[in-house]
C-alpha atoms as a PDB file:
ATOM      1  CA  UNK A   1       1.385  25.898   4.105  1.00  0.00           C
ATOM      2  CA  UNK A   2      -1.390  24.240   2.175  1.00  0.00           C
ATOM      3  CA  UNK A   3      -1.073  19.983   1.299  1.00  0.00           C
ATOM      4  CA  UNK A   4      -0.235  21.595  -2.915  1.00  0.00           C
ATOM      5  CA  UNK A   5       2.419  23.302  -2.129  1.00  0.00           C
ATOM      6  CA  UNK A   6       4.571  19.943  -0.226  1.00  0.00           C
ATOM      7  CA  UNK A   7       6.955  18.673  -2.585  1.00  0.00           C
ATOM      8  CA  UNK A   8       6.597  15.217  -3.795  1.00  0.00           C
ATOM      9  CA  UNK A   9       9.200  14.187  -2.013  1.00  0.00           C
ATOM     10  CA  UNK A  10       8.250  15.716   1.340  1.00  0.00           C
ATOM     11  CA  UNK A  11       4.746  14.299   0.728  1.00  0.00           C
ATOM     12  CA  UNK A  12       6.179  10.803   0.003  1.00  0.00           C
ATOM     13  CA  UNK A  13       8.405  11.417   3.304  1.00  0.00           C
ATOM     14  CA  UNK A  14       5.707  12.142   5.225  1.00  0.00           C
ATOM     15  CA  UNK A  15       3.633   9.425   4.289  1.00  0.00           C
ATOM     16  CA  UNK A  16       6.135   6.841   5.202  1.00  0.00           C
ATOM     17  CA  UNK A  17       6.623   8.626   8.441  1.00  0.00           C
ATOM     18  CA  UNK A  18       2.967   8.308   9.163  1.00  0.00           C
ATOM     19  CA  UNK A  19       3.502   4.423   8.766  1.00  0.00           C
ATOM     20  CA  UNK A  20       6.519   4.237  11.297  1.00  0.00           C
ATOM     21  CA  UNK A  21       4.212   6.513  13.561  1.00  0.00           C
ATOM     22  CA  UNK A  22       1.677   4.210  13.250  1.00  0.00           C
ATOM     23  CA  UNK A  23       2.919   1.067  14.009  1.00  0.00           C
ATOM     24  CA  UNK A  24       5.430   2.695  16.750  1.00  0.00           C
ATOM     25  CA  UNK A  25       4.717   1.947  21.006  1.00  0.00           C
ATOM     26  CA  UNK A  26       6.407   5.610  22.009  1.00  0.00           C
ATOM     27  CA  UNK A  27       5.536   8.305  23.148  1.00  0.00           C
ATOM     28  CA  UNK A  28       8.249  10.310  21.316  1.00  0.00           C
ATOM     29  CA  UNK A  29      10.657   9.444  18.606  1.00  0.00           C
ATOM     30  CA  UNK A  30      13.756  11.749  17.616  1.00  0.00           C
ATOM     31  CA  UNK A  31      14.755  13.022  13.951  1.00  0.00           C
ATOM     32  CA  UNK A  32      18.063  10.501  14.890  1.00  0.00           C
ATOM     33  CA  UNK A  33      15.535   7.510  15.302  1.00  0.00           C
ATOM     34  CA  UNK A  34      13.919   8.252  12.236  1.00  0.00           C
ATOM     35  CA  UNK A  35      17.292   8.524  10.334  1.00  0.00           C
ATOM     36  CA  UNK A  36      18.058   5.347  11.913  1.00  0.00           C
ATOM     37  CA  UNK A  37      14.591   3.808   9.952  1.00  0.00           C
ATOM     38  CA  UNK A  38      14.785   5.510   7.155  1.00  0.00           C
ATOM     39  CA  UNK A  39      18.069   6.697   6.119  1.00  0.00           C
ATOM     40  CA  UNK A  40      17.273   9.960   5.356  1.00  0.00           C
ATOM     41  CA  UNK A  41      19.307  12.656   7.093  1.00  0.00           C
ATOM     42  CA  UNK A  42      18.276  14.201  10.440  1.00  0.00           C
ATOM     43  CA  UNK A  43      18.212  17.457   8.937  1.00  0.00           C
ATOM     44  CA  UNK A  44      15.881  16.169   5.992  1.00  0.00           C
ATOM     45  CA  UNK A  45      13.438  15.085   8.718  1.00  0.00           C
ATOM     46  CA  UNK A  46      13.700  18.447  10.714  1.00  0.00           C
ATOM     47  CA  UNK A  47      12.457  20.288   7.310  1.00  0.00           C
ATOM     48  CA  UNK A  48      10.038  18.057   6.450  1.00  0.00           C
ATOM     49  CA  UNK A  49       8.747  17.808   9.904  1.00  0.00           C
ATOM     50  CA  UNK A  50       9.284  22.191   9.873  1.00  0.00           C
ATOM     51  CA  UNK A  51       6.279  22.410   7.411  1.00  0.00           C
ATOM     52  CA  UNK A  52       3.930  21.189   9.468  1.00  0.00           C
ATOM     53  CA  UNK A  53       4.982  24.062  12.033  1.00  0.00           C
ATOM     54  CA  UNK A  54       5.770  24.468  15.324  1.00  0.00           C
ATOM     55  CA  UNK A  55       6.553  20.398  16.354  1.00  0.00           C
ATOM     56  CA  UNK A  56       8.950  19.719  18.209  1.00  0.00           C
ATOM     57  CA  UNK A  57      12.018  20.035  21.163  1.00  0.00           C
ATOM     58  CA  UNK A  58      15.335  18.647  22.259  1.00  0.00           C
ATOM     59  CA  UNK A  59      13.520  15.484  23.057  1.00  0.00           C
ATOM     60  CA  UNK A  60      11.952  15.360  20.091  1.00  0.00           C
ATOM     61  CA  UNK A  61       8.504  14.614  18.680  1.00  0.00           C
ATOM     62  CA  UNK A  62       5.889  13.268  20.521  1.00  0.00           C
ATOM     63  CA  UNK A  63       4.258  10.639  18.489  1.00  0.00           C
ATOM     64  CA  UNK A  64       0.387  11.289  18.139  1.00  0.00           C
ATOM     65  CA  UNK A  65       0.813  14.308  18.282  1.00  0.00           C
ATOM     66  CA  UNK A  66       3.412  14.287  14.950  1.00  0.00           C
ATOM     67  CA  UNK A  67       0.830  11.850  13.683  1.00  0.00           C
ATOM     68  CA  UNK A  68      -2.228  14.086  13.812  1.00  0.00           C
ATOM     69  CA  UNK A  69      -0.503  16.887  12.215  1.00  0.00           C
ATOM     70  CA  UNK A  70       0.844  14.894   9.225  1.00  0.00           C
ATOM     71  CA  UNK A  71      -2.708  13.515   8.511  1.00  0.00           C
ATOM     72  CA  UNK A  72      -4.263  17.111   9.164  1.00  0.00           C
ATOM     73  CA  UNK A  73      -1.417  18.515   6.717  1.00  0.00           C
ATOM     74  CA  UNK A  74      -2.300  15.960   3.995  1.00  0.00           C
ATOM     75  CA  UNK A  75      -5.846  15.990   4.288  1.00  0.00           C
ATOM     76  CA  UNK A  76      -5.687  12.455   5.695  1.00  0.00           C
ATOM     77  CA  UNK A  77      -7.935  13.667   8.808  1.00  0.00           C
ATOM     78  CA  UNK A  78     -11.248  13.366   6.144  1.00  0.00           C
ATOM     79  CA  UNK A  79     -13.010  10.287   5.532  1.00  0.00           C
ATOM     80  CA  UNK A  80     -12.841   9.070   1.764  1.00  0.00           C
ATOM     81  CA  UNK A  81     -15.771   7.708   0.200  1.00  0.00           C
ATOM     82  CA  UNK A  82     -14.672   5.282  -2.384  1.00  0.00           C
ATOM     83  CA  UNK A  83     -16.251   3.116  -4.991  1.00  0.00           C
ATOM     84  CA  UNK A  84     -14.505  -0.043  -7.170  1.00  0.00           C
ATOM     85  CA  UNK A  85     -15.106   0.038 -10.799  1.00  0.00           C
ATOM     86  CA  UNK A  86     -15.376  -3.279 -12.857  1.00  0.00           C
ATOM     87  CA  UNK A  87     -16.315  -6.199 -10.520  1.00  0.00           C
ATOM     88  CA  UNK A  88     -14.363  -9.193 -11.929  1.00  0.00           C
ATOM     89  CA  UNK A  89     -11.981 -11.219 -10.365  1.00  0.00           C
ATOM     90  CA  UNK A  90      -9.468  -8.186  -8.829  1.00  0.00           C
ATOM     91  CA  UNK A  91     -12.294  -5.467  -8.112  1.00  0.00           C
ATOM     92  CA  UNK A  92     -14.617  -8.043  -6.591  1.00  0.00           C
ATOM     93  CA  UNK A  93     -11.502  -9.206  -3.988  1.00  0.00           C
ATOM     94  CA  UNK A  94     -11.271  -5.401  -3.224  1.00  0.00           C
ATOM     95  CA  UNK A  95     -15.473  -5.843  -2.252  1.00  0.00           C
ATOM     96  CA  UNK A  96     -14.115  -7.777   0.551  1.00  0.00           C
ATOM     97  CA  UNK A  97     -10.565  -6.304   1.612  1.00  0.00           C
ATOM     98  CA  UNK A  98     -10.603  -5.960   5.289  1.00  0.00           C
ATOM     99  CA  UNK A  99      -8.352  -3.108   5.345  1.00  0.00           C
ATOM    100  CA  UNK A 100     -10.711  -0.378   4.674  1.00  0.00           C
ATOM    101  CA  UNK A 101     -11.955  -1.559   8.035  1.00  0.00           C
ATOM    102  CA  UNK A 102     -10.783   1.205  10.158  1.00  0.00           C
ATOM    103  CA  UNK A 103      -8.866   3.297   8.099  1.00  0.00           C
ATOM    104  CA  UNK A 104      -9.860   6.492   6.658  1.00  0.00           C
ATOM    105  CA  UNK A 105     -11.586   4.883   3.470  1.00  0.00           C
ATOM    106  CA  UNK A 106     -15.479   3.670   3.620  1.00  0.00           C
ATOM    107  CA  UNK A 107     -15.853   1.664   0.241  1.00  0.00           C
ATOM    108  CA  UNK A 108     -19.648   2.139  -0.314  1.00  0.00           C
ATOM    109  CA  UNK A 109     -20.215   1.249  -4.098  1.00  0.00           C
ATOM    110  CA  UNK A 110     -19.095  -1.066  -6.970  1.00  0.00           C
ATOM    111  CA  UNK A 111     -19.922  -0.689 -10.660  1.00  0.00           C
ATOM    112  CA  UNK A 112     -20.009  -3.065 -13.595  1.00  0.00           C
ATOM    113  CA  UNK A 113     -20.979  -2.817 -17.306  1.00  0.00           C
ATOM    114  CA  UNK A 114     -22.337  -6.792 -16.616  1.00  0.00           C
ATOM    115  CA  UNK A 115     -25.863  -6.416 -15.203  1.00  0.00           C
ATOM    116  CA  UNK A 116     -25.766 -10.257 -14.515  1.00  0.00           C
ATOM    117  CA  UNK A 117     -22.512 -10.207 -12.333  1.00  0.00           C
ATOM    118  CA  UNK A 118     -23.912  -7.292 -10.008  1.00  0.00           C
ATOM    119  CA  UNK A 119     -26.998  -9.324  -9.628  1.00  0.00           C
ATOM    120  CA  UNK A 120     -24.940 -12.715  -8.861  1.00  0.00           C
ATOM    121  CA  UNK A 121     -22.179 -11.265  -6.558  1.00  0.00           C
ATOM    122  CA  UNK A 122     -22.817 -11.346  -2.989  1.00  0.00           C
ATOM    123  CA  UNK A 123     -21.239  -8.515  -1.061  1.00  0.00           C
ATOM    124  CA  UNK A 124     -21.912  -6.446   1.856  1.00  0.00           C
ATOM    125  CA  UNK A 125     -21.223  -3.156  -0.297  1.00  0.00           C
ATOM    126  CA  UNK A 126     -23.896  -2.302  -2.615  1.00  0.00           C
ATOM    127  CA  UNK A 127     -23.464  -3.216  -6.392  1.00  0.00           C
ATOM    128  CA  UNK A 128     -24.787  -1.288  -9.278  1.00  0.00           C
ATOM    129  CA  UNK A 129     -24.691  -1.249 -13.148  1.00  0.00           C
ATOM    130  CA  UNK A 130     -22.417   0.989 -15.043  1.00  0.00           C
ATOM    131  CA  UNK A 131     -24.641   3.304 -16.348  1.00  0.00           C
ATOM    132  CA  UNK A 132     -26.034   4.350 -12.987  1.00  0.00           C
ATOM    133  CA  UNK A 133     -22.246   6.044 -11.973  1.00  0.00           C
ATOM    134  CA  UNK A 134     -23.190   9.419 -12.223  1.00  0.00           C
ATOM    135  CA  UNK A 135     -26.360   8.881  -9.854  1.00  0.00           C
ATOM    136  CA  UNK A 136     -24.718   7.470  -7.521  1.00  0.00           C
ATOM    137  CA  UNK A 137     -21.269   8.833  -7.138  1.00  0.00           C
ATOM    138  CA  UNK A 138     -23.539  12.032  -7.167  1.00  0.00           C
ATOM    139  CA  UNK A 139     -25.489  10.992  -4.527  1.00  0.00           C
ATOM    140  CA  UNK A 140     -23.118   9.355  -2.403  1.00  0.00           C
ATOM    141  CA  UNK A 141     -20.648  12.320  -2.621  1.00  0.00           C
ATOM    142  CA  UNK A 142     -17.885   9.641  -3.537  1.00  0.00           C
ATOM    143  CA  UNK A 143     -14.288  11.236  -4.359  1.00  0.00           C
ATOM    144  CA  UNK A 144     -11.913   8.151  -5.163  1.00  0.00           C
ATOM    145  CA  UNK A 145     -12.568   4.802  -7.447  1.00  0.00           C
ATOM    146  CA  UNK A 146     -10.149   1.691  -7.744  1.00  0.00           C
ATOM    147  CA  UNK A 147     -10.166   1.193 -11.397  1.00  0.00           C
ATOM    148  CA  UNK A 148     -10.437  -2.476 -12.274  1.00  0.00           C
ATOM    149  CA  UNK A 149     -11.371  -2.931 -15.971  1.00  0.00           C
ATOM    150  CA  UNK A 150      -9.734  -3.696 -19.091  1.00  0.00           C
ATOM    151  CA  UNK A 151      -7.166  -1.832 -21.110  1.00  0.00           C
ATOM    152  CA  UNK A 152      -9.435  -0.873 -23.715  1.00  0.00           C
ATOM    153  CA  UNK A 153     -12.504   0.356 -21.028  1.00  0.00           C
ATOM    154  CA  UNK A 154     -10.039   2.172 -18.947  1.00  0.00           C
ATOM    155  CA  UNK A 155      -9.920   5.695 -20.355  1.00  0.00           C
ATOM    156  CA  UNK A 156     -13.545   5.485 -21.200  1.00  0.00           C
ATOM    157  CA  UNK A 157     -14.377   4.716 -17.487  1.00  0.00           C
ATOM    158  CA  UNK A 158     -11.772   7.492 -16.105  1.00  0.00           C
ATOM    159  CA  UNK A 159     -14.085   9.861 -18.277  1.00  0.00           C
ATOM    160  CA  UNK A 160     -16.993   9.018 -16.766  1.00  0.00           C
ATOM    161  CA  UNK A 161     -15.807   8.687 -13.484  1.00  0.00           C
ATOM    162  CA  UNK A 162     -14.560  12.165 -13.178  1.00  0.00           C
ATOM    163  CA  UNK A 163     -17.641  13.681 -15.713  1.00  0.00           C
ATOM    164  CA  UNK A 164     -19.225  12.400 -12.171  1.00  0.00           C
ATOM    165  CA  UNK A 165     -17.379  13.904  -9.694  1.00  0.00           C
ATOM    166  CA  UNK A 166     -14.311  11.794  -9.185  1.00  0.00           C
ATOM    167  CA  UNK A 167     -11.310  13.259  -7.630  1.00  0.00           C
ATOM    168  CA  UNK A 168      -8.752  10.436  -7.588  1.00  0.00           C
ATOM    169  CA  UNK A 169      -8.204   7.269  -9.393  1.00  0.00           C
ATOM    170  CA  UNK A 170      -6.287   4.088  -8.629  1.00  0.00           C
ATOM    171  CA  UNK A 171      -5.696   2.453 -12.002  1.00  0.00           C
ATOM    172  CA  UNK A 172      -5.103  -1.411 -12.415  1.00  0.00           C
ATOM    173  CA  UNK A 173      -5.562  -0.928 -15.934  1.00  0.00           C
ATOM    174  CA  UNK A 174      -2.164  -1.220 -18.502  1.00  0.00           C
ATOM    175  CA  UNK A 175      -2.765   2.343 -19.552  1.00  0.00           C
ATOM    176  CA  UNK A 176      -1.611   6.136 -18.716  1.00  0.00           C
ATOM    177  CA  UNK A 177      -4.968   7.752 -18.309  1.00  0.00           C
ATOM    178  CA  UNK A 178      -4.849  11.000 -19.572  1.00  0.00           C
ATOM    179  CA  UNK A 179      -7.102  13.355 -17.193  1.00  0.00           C
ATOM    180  CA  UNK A 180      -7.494  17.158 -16.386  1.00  0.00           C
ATOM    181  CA  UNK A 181      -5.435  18.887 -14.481  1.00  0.00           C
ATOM    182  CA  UNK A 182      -6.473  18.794 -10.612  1.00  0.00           C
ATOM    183  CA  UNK A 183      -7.189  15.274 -10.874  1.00  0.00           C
ATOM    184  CA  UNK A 184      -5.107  12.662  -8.904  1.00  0.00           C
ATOM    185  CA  UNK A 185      -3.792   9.621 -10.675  1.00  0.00           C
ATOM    186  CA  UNK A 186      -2.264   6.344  -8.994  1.00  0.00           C
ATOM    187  CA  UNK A 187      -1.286   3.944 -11.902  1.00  0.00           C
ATOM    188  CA  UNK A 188      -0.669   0.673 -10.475  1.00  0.00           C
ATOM    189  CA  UNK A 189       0.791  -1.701 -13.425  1.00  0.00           C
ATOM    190  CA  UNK A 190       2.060  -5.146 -11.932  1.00  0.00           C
ATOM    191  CA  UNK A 191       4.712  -5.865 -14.515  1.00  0.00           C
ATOM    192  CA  UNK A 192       6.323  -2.086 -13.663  1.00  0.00           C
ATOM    193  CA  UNK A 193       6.086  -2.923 -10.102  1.00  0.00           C
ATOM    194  CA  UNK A 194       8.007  -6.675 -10.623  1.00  0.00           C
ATOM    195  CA  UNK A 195       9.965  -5.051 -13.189  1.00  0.00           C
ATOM    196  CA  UNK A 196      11.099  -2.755 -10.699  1.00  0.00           C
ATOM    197  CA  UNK A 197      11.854  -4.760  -7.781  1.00  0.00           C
ATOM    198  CA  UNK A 198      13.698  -7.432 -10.001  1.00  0.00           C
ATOM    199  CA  UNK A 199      16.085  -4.761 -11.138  1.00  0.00           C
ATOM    200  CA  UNK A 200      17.072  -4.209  -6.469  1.00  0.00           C
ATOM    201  CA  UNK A 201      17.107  -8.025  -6.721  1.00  0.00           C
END
């Protein structure tokens, strides 16, 4: 079974079982031990675990091993080239964020429209002016971009970004981007997110 044709839900699943796999000190964990961390049903676990084929036993799953095939199944095996788009305050943190370090992400470019703040901003990934995008991205062979601009720039910078190449987006901005078909969309919008967790409050 190919990663587009996982439900949402089993991909979502999946990738929070990847983060219990990750941080776990076993060799083997059980579909009851995930129900226990989870709450979903053993038997939603043994399906979602079922499409990754042929995992498993009465003991149950050994750890890496249900790791590797979850990242192999969701294309999470590749490394991800990514650049940050619009360097002010919240795409120049993400310049710096130690995370990338070690995970599956290389961050190897940042864009602004500001010529003057890519010549001021002192960072270890390589900064470049707006208009160079295509180049780069191009030449680079980057896939993803963390989208940090304005409201107004937003869908103007999506259209460039994938006119380039781009893949997937992780939007900041206050906006639904509207994109093609094929391309994958993460809107992040702060006030949804506190919205959201006040209403579990």
């Amino acid at each position: 079974m190919k990663n587009l044709e996982i439900s949402t839900p089993t991909k979502n699943r999946l990738l929070h079982l990847l983060k219990i796999l990750e941080k776990s000190e076993t060799i083997s964990i059980t579909s009851s031990q995930i129900e226990e961390e989870t709450g979903w049903s053993r038997e939603t676990v043994r399906k979602d675990v079922a499409v990754l084929g042929g995992l498993g036993s009465t003991n149950g799953y050994e750890t890496e091993q249900l790791s590797f095939a979850i990242r192999k199944m969701l294309g999470l095996d590749k490394r991800r080239r990514l650049c940050v788009v619009g360097l002010g305050r919240l795409g120049s943190a993400y310049l710096n964020f130690g995370a990338f370090s070690g995970s599956e992400f290389e961050l190897v470019a940042g864009f602004d429209t500001n010529v003057n703040r890519v010549e001021i901003l002192s960072s270890s990934v390589p900064l470049y002016p707006a208009y160079k995008m295509a180049e780069i991205i191009k030449r680079l062979s980057i896939d993803i971009a963390i989208l940090c601009v304005t409201e107004d720039q937003a869908q103007s910078a999506a259209d460039k970004l994938i006119h380039a190449g781009i893949c997937g987006i992780v939007n900041f901005a206050p906006i639904v981007l509207k994109v093609p078909y094929g391309i994958s969309i993460r809107n992040v919008f702060i006030i949804d997110e506190l919205r959201t967790l006040a209403a579990f409050l």
